[in-house]
Protein backbone atom coordinates (compact mmCIF):
# COMPACT_ATOMS: atom_id res chain seq x y z
CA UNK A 1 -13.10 13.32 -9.69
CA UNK A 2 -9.46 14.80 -9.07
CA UNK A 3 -8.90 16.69 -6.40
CA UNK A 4 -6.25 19.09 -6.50
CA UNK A 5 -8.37 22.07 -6.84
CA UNK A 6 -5.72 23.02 -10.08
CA UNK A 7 -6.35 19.28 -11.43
CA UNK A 8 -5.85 16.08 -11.54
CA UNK A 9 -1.97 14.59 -11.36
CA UNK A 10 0.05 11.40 -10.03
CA UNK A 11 2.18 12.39 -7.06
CA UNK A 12 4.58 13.53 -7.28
CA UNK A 13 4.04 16.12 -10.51
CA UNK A 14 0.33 17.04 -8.23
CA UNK A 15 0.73 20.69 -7.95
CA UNK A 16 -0.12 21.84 -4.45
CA UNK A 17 -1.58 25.52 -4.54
CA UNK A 18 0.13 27.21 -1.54
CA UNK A 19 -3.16 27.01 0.71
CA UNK A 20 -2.34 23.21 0.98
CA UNK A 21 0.53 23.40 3.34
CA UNK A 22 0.16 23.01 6.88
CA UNK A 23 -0.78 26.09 8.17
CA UNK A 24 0.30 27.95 11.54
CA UNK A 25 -0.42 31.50 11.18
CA UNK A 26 -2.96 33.62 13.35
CA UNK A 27 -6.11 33.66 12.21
CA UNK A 28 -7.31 36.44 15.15
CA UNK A 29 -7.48 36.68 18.93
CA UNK A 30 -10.55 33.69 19.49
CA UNK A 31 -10.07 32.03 16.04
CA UNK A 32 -7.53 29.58 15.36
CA UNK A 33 -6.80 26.95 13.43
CA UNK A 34 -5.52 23.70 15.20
CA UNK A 35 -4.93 20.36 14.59
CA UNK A 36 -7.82 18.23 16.43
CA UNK A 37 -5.48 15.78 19.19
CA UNK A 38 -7.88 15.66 21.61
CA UNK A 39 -7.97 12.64 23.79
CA UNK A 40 -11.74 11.86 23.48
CA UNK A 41 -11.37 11.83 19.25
CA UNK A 42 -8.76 8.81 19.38
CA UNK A 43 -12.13 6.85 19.15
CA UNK A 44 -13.20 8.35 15.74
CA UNK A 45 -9.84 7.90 13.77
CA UNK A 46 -10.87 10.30 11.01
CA UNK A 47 -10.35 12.93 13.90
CA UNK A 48 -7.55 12.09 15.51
CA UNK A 49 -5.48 14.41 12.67
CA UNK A 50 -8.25 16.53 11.42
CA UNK A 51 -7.77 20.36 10.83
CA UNK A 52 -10.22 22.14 12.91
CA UNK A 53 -11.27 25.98 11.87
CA UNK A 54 -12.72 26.91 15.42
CA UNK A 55 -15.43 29.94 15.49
CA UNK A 56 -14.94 32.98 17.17
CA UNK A 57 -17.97 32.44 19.79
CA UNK A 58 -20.10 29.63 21.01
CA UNK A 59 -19.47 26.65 18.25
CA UNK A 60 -23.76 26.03 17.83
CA UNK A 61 -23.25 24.71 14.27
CA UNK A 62 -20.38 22.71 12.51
CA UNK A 63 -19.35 21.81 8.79
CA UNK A 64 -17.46 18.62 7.84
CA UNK A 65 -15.15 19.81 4.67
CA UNK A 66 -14.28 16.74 2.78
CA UNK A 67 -11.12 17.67 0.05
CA UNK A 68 -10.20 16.01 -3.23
CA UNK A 69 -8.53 13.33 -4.31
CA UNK A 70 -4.39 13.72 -3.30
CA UNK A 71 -5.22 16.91 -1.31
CA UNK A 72 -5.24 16.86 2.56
CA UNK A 73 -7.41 18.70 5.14
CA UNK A 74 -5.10 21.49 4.86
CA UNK A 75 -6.03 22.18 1.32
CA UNK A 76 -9.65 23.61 2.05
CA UNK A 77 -8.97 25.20 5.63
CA UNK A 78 -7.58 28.43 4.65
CA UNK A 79 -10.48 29.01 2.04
CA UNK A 80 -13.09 28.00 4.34
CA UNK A 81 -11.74 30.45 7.34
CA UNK A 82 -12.28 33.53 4.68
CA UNK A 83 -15.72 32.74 4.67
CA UNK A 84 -16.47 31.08 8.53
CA UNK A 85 -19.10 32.50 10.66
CA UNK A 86 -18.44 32.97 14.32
CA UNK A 87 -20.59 30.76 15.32
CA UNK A 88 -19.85 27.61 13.09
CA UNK A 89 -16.57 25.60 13.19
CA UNK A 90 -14.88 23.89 10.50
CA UNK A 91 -13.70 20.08 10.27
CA UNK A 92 -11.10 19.09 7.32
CA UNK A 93 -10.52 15.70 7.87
CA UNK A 94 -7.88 14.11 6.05
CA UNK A 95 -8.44 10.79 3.65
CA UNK A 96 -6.09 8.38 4.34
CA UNK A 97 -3.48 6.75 1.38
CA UNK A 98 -4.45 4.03 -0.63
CA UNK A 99 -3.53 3.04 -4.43
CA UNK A 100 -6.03 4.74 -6.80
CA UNK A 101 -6.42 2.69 -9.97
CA UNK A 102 -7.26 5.79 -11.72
CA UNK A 103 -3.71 6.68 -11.36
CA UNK A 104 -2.10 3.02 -12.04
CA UNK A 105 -2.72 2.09 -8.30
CA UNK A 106 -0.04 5.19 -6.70
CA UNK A 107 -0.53 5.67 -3.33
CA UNK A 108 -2.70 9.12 -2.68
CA UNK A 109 -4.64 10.31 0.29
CA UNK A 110 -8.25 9.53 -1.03
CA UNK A 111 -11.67 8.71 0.17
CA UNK A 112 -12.23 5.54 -1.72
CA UNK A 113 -10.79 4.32 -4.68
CA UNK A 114 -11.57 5.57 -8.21
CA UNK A 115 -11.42 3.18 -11.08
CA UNK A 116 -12.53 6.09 -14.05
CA UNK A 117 -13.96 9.85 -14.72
CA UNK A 118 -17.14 8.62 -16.79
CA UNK A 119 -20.88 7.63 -14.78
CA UNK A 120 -20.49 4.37 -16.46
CA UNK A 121 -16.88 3.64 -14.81
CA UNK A 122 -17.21 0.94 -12.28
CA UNK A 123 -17.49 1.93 -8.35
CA UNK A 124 -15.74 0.80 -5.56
CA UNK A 125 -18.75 0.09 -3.61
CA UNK A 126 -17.40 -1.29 -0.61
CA UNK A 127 -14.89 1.27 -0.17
CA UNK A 128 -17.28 4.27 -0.80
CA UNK A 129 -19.88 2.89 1.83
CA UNK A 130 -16.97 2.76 4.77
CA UNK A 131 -15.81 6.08 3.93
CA UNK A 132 -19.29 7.54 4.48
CA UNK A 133 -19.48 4.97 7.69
CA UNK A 134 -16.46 6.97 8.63
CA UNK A 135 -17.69 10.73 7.94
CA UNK A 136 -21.11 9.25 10.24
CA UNK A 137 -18.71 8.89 12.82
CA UNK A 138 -17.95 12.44 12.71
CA UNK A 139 -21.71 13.50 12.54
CA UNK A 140 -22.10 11.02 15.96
CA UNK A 141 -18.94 11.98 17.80
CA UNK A 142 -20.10 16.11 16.80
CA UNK A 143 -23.57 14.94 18.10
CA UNK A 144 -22.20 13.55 21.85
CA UNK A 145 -20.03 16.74 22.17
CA UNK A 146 -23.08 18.96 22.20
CA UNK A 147 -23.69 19.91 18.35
CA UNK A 148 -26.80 17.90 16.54
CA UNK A 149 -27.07 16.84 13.35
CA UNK A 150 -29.48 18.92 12.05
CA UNK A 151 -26.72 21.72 13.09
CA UNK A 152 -24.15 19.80 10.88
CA UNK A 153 -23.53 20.45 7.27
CA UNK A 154 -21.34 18.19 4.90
CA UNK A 155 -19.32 19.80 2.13
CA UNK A 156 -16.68 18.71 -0.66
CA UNK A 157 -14.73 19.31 -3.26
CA UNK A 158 -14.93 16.70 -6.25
CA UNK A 159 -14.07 12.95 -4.27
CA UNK A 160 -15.07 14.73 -1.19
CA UNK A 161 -18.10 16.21 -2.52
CA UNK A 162 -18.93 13.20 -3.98
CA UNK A 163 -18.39 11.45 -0.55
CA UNK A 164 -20.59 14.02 1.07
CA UNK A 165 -23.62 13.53 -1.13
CA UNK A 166 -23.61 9.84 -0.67
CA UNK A 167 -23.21 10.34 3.42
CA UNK A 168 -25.77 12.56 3.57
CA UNK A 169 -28.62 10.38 1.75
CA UNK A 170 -27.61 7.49 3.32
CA UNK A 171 -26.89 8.26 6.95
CA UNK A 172 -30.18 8.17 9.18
CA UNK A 173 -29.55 11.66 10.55
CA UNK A 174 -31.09 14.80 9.44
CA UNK A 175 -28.50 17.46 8.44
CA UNK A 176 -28.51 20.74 7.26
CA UNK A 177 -27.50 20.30 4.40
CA UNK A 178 -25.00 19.39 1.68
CA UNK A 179 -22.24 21.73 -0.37
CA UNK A 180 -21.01 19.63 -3.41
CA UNK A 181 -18.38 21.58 -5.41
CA UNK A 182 -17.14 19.74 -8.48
CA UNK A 183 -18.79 16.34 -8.08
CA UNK A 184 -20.83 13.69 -8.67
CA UNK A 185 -22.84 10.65 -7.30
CA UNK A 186 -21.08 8.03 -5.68
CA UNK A 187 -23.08 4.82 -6.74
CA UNK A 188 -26.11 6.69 -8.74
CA UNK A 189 -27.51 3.64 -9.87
CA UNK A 190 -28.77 2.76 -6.38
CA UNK A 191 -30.64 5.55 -5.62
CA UNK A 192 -33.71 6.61 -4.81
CA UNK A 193 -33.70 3.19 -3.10
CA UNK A 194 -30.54 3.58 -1.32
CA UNK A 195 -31.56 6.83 0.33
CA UNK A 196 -32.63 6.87 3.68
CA UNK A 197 -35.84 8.84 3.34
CA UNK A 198 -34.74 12.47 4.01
CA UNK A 199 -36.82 14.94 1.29
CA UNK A 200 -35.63 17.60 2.69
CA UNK A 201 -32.08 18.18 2.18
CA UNK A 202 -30.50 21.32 1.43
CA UNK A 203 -27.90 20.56 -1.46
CA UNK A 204 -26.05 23.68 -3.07
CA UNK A 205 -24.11 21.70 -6.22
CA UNK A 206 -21.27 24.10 -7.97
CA UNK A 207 -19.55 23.59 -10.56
CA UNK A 208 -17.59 25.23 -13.30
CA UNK A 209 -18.46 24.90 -17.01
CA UNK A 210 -15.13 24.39 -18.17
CA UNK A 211 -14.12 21.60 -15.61
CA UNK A 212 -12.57 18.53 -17.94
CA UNK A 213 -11.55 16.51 -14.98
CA UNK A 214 -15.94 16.33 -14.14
CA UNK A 215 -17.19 18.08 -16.76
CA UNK A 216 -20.37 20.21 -16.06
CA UNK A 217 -22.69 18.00 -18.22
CA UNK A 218 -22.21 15.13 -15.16
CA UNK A 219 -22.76 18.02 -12.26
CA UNK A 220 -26.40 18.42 -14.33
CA UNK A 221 -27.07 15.04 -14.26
CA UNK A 222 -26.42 14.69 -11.00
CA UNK A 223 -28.71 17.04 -10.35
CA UNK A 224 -31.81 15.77 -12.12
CA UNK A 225 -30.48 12.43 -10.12
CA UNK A 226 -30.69 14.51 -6.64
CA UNK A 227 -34.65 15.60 -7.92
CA UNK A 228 -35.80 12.07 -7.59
CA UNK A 229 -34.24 11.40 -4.26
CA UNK A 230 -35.34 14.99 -2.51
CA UNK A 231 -37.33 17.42 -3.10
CA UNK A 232 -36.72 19.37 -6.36
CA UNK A 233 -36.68 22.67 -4.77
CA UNK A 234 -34.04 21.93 -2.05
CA UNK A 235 -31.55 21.62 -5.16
CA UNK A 236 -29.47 24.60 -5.71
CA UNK A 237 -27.41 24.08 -9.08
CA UNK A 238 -25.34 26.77 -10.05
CA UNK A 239 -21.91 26.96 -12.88
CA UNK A 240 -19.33 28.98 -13.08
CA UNK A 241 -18.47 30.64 -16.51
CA UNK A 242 -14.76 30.13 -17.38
CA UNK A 243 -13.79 27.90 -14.37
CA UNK A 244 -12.05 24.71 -14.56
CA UNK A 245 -11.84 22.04 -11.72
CA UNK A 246 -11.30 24.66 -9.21
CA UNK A 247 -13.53 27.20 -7.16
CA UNK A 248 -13.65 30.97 -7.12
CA UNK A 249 -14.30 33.52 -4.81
CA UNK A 250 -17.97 33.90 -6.88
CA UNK A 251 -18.60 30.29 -5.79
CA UNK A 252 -17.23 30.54 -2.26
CA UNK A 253 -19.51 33.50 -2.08
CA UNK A 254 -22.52 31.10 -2.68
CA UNK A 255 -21.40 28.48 -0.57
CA UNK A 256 -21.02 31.12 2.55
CA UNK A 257 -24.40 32.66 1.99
CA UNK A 258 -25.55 28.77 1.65
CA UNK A 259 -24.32 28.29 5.24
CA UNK A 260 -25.67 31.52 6.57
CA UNK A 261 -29.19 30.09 5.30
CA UNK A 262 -29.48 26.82 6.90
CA UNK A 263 -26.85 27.48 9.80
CA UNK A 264 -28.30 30.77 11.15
CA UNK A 265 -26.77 31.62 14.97
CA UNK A 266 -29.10 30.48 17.26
């Protein structure tokens, strides 16, 4: 459930790859990456400080990138531009800091908090039912602005995949779909009941089959989970020979043709 695409570490020995600092450079004439200050996102708070990937024409489509546990926004956005469309925009919201247990309560930007690495540990329920209240907000706020859900796509790396599974069988809007890198099932035990209704999700699930931080046997389970809760063939489940907790540019490959599936310009 660690982050850090190179693992899982208590600040301050977490090793940030260089992608994860905050990044200014040019990314062409009409694409750029900003940081999201807009006045009308003060209401959404997960916005105010987001890192926004904007598209090189009309924005028609948008994916929410949720990152890892002790990573930031900034630690997906230059991966995610190497594969962006022209048409679809990129949000990397960043969790906010609060003590982990996992890591003997240290204060680390993360989604909710995480009390072990096995689908037995306990859950912090409450926690991991406002964070997906908060990545809603996103979906709604996208939605008023002139992008609709079903033109919205959730994606995350091991917390934030996680998070993104959970937000998108929960939340009453249709989406596009879901890319879970690295992850599991927030709360497993209450589903099929806690889903609300949609069969026909698009999930791509990644994962590497050398990952120790979530090893690959949990990314399977989760699958056969996901079959009971949508329909079988929306699940995409592939692995990654040789990779640890990380991604690769074979996986990013997948997740780009993913998008270019169920986010086609319109």
């Amino acid at each position: 459930m660690a982050s850090l695409r190179h693992g899982f570490a208590p600040p301050p020995a977490c090793e940030r790859p260089v992608a994860e600092v905050p990044l200014r450079r040019e990314l062409g004439q009409q694409a750029h990456l900003l940081q999201c200050m807009c006045g009308n996102n003060m209401s959404v708070p997960l916005l105010a400080e987001a890192v926004t990937v904007s598209g090189m024409e009309k924005e028609t489509a948008a994916v929410i990138f949720l990152h890892g546990l002790g990573d930031s926004g900034h630690g997906w956005a230059d991966t995610l531009t190497a594969i962006q469309l022209p048409h679809v925009k990129f949000i990397c919201p960043h969790a906010p800091p609060i003590p982990v247990t996992l890591n003997m309560k240290s204060m680390m930007p993360a989604w909710f908090d995480l009390m072990g690495l096995s689908p037995n540990s306990p859950e912090d329920e409450s926690g991991i039912k406002k964070a997906a209240e908060n990545i809603t907000a996103i979906i709604e706020h996208e939605a008023k602005n002139g992008i609709p859900p079903n033109r919205i796509m959730l994606g995350g790396f091991s917390q934030g995949g996680a998070l993104s599974l959970y937000t998108a069988l929960t939340c009453q809007h249709q989406l596009a779909g879901v890319v879970a890198l690295s992850c599991w099932l927030p709360l497993h035990r209450n589903f099929p009941s806690a889903s609300s209704g949609n069969k026909n999700l698009p999930i791509l699930q990644c994962h590497g089959d050398m990952d120790i931080m979530i090893p690959v046997q949990f990314g399977a389970m989760t699958a056969e989970k996901l079959k009971n809760i949508v329909n079988p063939q929306m699940i995409t489940f592939k692995t990654y020979p040789g990779l640890s907790h990380s991604s690769c540019p074979q996986e990013m490959a997948a997740v780009k043709e993913f998008i270019e599936q169920h986010l086609p310009r319109i």
